[in-house]
N, C-alpha and C. Protein backbone atom coordinates (compact mmCIF):
# COMPACT_ATOMS: atom_id res chain seq x y z
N UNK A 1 75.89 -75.11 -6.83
CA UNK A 1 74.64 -74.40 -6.75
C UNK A 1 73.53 -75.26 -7.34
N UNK A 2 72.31 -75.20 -6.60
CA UNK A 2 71.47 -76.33 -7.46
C UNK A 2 70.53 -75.07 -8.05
N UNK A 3 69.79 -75.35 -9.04
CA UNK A 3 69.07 -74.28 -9.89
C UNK A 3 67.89 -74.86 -9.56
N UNK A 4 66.69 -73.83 -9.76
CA UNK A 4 65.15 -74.22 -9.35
C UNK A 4 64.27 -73.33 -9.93
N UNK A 5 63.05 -73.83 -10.47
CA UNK A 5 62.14 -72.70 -11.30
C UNK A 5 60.70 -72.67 -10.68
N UNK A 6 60.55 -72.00 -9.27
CA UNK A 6 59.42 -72.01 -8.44
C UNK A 6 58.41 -70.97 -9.51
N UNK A 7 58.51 -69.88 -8.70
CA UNK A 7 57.47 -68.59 -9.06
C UNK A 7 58.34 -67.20 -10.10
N UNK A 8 59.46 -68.03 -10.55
CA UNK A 8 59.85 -67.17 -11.34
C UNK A 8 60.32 -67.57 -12.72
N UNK A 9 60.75 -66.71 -13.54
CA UNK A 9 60.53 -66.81 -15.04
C UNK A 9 61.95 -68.12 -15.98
N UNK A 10 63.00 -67.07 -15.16
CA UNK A 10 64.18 -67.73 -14.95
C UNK A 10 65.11 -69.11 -14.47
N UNK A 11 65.88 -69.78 -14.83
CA UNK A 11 66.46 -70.74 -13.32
C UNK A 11 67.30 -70.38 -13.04
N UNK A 12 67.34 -70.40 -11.19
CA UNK A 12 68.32 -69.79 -10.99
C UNK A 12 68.85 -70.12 -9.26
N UNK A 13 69.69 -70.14 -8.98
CA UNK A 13 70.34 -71.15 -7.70
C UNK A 13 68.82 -70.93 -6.40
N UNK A 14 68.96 -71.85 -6.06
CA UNK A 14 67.90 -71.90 -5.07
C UNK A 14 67.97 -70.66 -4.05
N UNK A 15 69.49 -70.62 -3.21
CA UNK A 15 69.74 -69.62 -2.37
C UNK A 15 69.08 -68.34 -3.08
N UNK A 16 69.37 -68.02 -4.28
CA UNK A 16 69.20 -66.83 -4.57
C UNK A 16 67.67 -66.71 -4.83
N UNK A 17 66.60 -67.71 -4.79
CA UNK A 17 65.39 -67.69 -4.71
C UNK A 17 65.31 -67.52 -3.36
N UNK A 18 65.68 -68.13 -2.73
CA UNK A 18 65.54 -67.66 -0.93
C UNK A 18 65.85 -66.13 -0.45
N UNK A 19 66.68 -65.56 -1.05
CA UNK A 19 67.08 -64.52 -1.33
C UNK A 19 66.04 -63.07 -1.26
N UNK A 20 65.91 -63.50 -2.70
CA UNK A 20 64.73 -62.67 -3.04
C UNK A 20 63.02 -62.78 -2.53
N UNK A 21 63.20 -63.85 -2.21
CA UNK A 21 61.49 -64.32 -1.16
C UNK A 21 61.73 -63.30 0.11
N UNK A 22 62.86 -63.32 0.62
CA UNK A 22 63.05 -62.41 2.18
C UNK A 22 62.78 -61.48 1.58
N UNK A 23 63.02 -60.51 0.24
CA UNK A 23 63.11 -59.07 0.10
C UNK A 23 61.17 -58.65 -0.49
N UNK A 24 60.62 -59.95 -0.54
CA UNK A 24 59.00 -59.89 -0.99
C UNK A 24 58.08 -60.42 0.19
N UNK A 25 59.38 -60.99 1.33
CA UNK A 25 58.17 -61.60 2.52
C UNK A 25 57.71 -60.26 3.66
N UNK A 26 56.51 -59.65 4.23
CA UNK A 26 56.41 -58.75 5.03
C UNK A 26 56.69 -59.20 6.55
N UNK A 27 56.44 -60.98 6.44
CA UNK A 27 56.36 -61.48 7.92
C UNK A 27 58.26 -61.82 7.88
N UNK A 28 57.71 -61.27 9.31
CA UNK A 28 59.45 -61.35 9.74
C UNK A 28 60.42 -62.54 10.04
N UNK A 29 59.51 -63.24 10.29
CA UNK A 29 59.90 -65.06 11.17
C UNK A 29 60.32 -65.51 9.36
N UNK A 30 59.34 -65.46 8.37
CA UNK A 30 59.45 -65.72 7.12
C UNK A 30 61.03 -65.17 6.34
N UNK A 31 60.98 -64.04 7.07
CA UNK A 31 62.09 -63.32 6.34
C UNK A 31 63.15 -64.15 6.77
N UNK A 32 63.63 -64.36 7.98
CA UNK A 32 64.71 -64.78 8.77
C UNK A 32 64.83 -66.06 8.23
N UNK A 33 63.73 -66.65 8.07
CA UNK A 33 63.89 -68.41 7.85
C UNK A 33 64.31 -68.55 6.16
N UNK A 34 64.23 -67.68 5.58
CA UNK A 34 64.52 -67.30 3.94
C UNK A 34 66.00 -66.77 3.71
N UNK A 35 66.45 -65.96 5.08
CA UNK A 35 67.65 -65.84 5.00
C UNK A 35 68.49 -66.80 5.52
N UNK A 36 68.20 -67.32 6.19
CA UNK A 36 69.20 -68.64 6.61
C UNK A 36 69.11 -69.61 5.37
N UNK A 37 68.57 -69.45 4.42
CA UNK A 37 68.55 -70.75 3.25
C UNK A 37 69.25 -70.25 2.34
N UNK A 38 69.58 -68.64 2.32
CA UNK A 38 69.90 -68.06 1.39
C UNK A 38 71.44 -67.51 1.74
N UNK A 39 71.55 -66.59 2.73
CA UNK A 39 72.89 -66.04 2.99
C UNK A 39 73.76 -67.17 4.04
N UNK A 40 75.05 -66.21 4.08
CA UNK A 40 76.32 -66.72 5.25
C UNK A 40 76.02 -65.74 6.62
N UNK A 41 76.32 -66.49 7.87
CA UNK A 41 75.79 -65.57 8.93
C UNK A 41 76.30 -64.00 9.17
N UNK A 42 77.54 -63.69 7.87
CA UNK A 42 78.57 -62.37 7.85
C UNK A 42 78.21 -62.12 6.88
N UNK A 43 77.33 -62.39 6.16
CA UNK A 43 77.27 -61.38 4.20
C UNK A 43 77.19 -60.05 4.71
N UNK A 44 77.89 -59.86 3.54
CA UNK A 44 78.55 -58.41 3.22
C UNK A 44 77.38 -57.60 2.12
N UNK A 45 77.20 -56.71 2.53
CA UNK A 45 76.03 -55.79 1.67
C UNK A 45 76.03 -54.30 1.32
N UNK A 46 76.30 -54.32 -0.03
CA UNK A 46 76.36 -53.08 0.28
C UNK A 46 75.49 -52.17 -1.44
N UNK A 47 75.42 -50.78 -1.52
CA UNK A 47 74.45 -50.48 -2.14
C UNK A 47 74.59 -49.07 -2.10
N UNK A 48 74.35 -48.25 -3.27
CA UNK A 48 74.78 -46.84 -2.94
C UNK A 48 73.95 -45.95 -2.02
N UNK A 49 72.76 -46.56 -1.05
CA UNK A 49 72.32 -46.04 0.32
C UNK A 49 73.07 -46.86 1.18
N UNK A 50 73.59 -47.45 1.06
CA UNK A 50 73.65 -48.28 3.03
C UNK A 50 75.15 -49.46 2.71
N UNK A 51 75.55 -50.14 3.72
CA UNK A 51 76.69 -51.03 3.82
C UNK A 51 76.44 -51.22 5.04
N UNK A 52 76.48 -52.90 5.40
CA UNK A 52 76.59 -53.35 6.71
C UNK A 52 77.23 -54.80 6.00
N UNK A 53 77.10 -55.33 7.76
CA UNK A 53 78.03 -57.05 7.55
C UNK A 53 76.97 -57.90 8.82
N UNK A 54 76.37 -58.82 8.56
CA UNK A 54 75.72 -59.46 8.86
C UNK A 54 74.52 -60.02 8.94
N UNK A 55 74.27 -61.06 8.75
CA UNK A 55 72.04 -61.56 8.81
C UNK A 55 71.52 -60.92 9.25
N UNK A 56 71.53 -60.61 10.24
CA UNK A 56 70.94 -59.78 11.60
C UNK A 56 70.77 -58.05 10.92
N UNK A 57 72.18 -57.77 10.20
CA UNK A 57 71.89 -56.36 10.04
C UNK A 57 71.02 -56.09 8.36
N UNK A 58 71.10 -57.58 7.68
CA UNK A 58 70.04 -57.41 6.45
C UNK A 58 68.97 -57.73 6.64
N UNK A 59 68.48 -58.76 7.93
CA UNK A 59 66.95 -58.92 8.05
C UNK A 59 66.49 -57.48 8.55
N UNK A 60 67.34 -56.50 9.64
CA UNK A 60 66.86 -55.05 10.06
C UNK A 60 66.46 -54.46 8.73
N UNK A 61 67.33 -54.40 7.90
CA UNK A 61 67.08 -53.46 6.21
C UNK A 61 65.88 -53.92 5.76
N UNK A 62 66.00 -55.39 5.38
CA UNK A 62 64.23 -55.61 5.23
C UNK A 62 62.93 -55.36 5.77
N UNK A 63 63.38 -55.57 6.81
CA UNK A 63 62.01 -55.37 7.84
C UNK A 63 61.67 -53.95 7.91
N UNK A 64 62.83 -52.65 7.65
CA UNK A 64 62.67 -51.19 7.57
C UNK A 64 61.68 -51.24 6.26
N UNK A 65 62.46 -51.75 5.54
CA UNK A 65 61.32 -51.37 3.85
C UNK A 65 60.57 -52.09 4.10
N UNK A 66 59.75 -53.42 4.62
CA UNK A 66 58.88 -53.88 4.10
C UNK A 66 57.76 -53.18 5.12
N UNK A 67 58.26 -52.61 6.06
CA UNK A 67 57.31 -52.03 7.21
C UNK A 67 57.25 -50.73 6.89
N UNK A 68 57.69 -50.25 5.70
CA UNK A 68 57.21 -48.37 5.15
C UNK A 68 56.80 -48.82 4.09
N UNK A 69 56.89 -49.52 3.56
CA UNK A 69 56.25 -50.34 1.51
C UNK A 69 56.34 -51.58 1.51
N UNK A 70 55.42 -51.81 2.43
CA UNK A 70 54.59 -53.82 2.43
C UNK A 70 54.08 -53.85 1.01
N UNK A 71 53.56 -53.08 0.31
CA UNK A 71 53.32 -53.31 -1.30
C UNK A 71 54.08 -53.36 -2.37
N UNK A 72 55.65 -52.67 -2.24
CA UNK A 72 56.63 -53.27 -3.11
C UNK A 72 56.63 -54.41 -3.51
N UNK A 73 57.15 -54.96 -4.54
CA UNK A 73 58.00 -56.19 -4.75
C UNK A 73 58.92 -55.78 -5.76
N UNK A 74 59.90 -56.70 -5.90
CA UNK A 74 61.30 -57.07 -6.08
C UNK A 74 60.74 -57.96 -7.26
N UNK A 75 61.27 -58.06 -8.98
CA UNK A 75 61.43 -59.13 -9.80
C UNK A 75 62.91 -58.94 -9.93
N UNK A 76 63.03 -60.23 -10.74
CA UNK A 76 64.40 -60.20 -11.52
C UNK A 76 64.13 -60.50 -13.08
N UNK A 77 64.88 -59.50 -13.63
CA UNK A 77 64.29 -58.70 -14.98
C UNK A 77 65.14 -59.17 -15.62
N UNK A 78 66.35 -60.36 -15.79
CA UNK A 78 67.03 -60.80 -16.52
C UNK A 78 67.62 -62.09 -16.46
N UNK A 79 68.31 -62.98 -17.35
CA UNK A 79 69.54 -63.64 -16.80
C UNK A 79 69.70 -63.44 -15.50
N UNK A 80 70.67 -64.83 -15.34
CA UNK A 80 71.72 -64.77 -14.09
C UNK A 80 72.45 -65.45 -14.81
N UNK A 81 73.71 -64.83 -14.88
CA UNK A 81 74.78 -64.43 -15.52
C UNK A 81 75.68 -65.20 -14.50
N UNK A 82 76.57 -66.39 -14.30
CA UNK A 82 77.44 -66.80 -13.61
C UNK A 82 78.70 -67.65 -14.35
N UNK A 83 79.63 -66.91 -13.30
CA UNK A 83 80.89 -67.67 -13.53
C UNK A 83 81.74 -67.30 -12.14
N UNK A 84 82.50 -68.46 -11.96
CA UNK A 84 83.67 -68.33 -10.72
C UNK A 84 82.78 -67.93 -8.99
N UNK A 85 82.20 -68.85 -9.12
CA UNK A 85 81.31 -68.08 -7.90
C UNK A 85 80.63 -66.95 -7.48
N UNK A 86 80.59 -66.15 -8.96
CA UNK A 86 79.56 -64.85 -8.87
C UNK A 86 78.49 -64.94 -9.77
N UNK A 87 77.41 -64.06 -9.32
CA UNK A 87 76.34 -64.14 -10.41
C UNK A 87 75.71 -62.60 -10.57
N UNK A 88 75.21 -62.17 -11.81
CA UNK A 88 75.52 -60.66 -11.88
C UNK A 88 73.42 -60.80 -12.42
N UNK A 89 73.19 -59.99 -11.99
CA UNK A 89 71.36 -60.04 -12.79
C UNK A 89 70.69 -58.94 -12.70
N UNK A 90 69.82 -58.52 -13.50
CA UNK A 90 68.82 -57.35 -13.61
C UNK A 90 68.07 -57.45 -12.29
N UNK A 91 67.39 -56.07 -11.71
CA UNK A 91 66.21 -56.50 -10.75
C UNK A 91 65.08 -55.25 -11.01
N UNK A 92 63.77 -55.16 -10.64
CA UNK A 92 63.43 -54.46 -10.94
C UNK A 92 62.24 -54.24 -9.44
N UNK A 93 62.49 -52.95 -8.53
CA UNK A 93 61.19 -52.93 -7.60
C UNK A 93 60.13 -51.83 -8.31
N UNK A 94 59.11 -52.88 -8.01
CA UNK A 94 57.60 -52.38 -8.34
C UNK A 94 56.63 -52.36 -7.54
N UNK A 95 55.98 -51.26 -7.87
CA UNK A 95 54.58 -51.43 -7.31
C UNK A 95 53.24 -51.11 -8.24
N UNK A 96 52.23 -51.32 -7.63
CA UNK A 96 51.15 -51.70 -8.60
C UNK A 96 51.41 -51.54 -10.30
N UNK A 97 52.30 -52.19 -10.53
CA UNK A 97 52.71 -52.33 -12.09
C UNK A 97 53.58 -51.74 -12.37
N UNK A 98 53.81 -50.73 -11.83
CA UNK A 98 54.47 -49.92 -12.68
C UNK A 98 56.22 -49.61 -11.87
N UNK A 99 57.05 -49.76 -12.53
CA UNK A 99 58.35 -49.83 -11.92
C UNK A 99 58.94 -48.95 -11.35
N UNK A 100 59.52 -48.60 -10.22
CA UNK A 100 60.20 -47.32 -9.36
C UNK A 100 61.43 -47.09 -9.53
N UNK A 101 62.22 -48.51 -9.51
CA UNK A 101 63.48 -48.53 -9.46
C UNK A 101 63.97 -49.44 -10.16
N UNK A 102 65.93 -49.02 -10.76
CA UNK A 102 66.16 -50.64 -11.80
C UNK A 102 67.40 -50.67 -10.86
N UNK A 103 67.76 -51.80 -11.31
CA UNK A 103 69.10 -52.01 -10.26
C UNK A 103 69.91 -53.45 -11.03
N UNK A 104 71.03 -53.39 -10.68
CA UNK A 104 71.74 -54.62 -10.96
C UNK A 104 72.34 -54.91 -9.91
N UNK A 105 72.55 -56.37 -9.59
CA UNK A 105 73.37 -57.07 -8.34
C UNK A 105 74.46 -57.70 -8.91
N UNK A 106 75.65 -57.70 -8.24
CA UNK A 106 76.65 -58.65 -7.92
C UNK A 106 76.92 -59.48 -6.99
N UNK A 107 76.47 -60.89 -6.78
CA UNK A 107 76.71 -61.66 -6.15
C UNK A 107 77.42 -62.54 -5.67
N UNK A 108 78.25 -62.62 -4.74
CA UNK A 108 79.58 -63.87 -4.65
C UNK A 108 78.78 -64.97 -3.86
N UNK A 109 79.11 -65.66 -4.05
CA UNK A 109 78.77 -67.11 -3.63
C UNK A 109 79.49 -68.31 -2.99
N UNK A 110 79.48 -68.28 -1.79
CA UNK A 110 81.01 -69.01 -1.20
C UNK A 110 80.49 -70.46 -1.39
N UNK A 111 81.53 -71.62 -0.88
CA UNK A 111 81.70 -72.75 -0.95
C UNK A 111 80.45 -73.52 -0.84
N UNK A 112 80.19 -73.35 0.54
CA UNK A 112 79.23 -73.78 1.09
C UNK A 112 77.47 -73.91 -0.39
N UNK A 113 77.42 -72.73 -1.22
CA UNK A 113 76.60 -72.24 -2.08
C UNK A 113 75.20 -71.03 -1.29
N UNK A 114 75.59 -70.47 0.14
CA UNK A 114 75.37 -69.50 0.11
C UNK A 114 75.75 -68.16 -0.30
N UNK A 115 75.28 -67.32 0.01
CA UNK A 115 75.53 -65.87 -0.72
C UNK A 115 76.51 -65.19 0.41
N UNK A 116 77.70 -64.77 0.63
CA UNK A 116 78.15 -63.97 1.15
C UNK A 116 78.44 -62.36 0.90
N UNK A 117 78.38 -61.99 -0.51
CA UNK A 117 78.51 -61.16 -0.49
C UNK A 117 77.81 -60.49 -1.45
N UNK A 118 76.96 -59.04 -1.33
CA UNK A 118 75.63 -58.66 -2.49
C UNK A 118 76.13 -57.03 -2.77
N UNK A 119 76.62 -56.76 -4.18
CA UNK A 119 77.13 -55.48 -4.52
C UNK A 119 76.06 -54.74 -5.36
N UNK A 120 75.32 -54.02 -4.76
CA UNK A 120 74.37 -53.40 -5.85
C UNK A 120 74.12 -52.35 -6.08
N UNK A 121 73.81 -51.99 -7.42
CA UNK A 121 74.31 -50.63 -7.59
C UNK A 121 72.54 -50.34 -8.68
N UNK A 122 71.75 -48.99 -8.60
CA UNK A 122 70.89 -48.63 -9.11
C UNK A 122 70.85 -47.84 -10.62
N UNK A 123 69.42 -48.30 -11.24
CA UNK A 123 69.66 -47.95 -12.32
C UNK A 123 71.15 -48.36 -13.40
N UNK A 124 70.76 -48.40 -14.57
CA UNK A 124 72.21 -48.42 -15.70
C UNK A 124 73.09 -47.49 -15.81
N UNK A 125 74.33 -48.21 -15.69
CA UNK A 125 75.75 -47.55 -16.09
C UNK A 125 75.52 -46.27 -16.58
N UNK A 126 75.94 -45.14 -16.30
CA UNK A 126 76.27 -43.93 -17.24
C UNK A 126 76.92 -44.13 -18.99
N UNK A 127 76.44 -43.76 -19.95
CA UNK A 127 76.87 -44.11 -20.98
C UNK A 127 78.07 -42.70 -20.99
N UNK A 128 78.91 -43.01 -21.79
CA UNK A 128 80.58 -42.22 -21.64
C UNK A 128 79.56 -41.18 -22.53
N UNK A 129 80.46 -39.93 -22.00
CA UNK A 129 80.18 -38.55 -22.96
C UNK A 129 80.65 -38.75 -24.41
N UNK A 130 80.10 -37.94 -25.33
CA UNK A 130 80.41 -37.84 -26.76
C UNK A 130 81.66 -36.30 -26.62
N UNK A 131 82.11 -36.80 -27.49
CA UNK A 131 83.09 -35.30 -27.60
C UNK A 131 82.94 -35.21 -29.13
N UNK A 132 82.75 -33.75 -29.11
CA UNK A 132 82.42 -33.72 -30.70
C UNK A 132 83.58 -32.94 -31.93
């Protein structure tokens, strides 16, 4: 993985800057050309709204949100956390400042050093009940 510190706070593998540029680009040609730098032509995606398998079916997901909330954006609110070909990180979508949603990703990362596979799940863990 090569690491790179463009427009964000962090370093962190290039793909996964390509990554996240598709989920902040509104133009579509942009999106596609961000996902080919970033994913495998089969990544696997999935998220407690939706699951599909392929480029084609995550540039559709983008292009749905960025064409109902062209004013979102996507940061990453932490670390990237890697070992063994995965990388685990905070994310946070916002709009005009103020945050909507928190989320954490799981990322696998095949040979090649694209992304094949993106597990994400919203908001933090449930903390365990107290029993008293």
């Amino acid at each position: 993985m090569r690491f790179r510190k463009p427009a964000w706070d962090i370093p962190m593998p290039a793909e996964l800057v390509s990554y996240w540029a598709a989920w902040n680009e509104n133009d579509e040609a942009k999106v596609r050309q961000h996902l080919h730098e970033a994913v495998t032509s089969d990544i696997e995606w999935n998220d407690p709204r939706d699951s599909f398998t392929g480029i084609d079916a995550l540039a559709a997901a983008i292009h749905e949100l960025r064409s109902t909330k062209p004013e979102y954006r996507f940061a990453i609110v932490s670390e990237v956390d890697a070992h063994h070909s995965r990388l685990r990180y905070r994310w946070d979508m916002i709009r005009n400042g103020r945050t909507l949603m928190e989320g954490l990703d799981i990322v696998t990362v095949a040979p090649s050093g694209l992304i094949e596979r993106v597990d994400g799940f919203f908001g933090e863990p449930t903390p365990l009940a107290t029993t008293a």
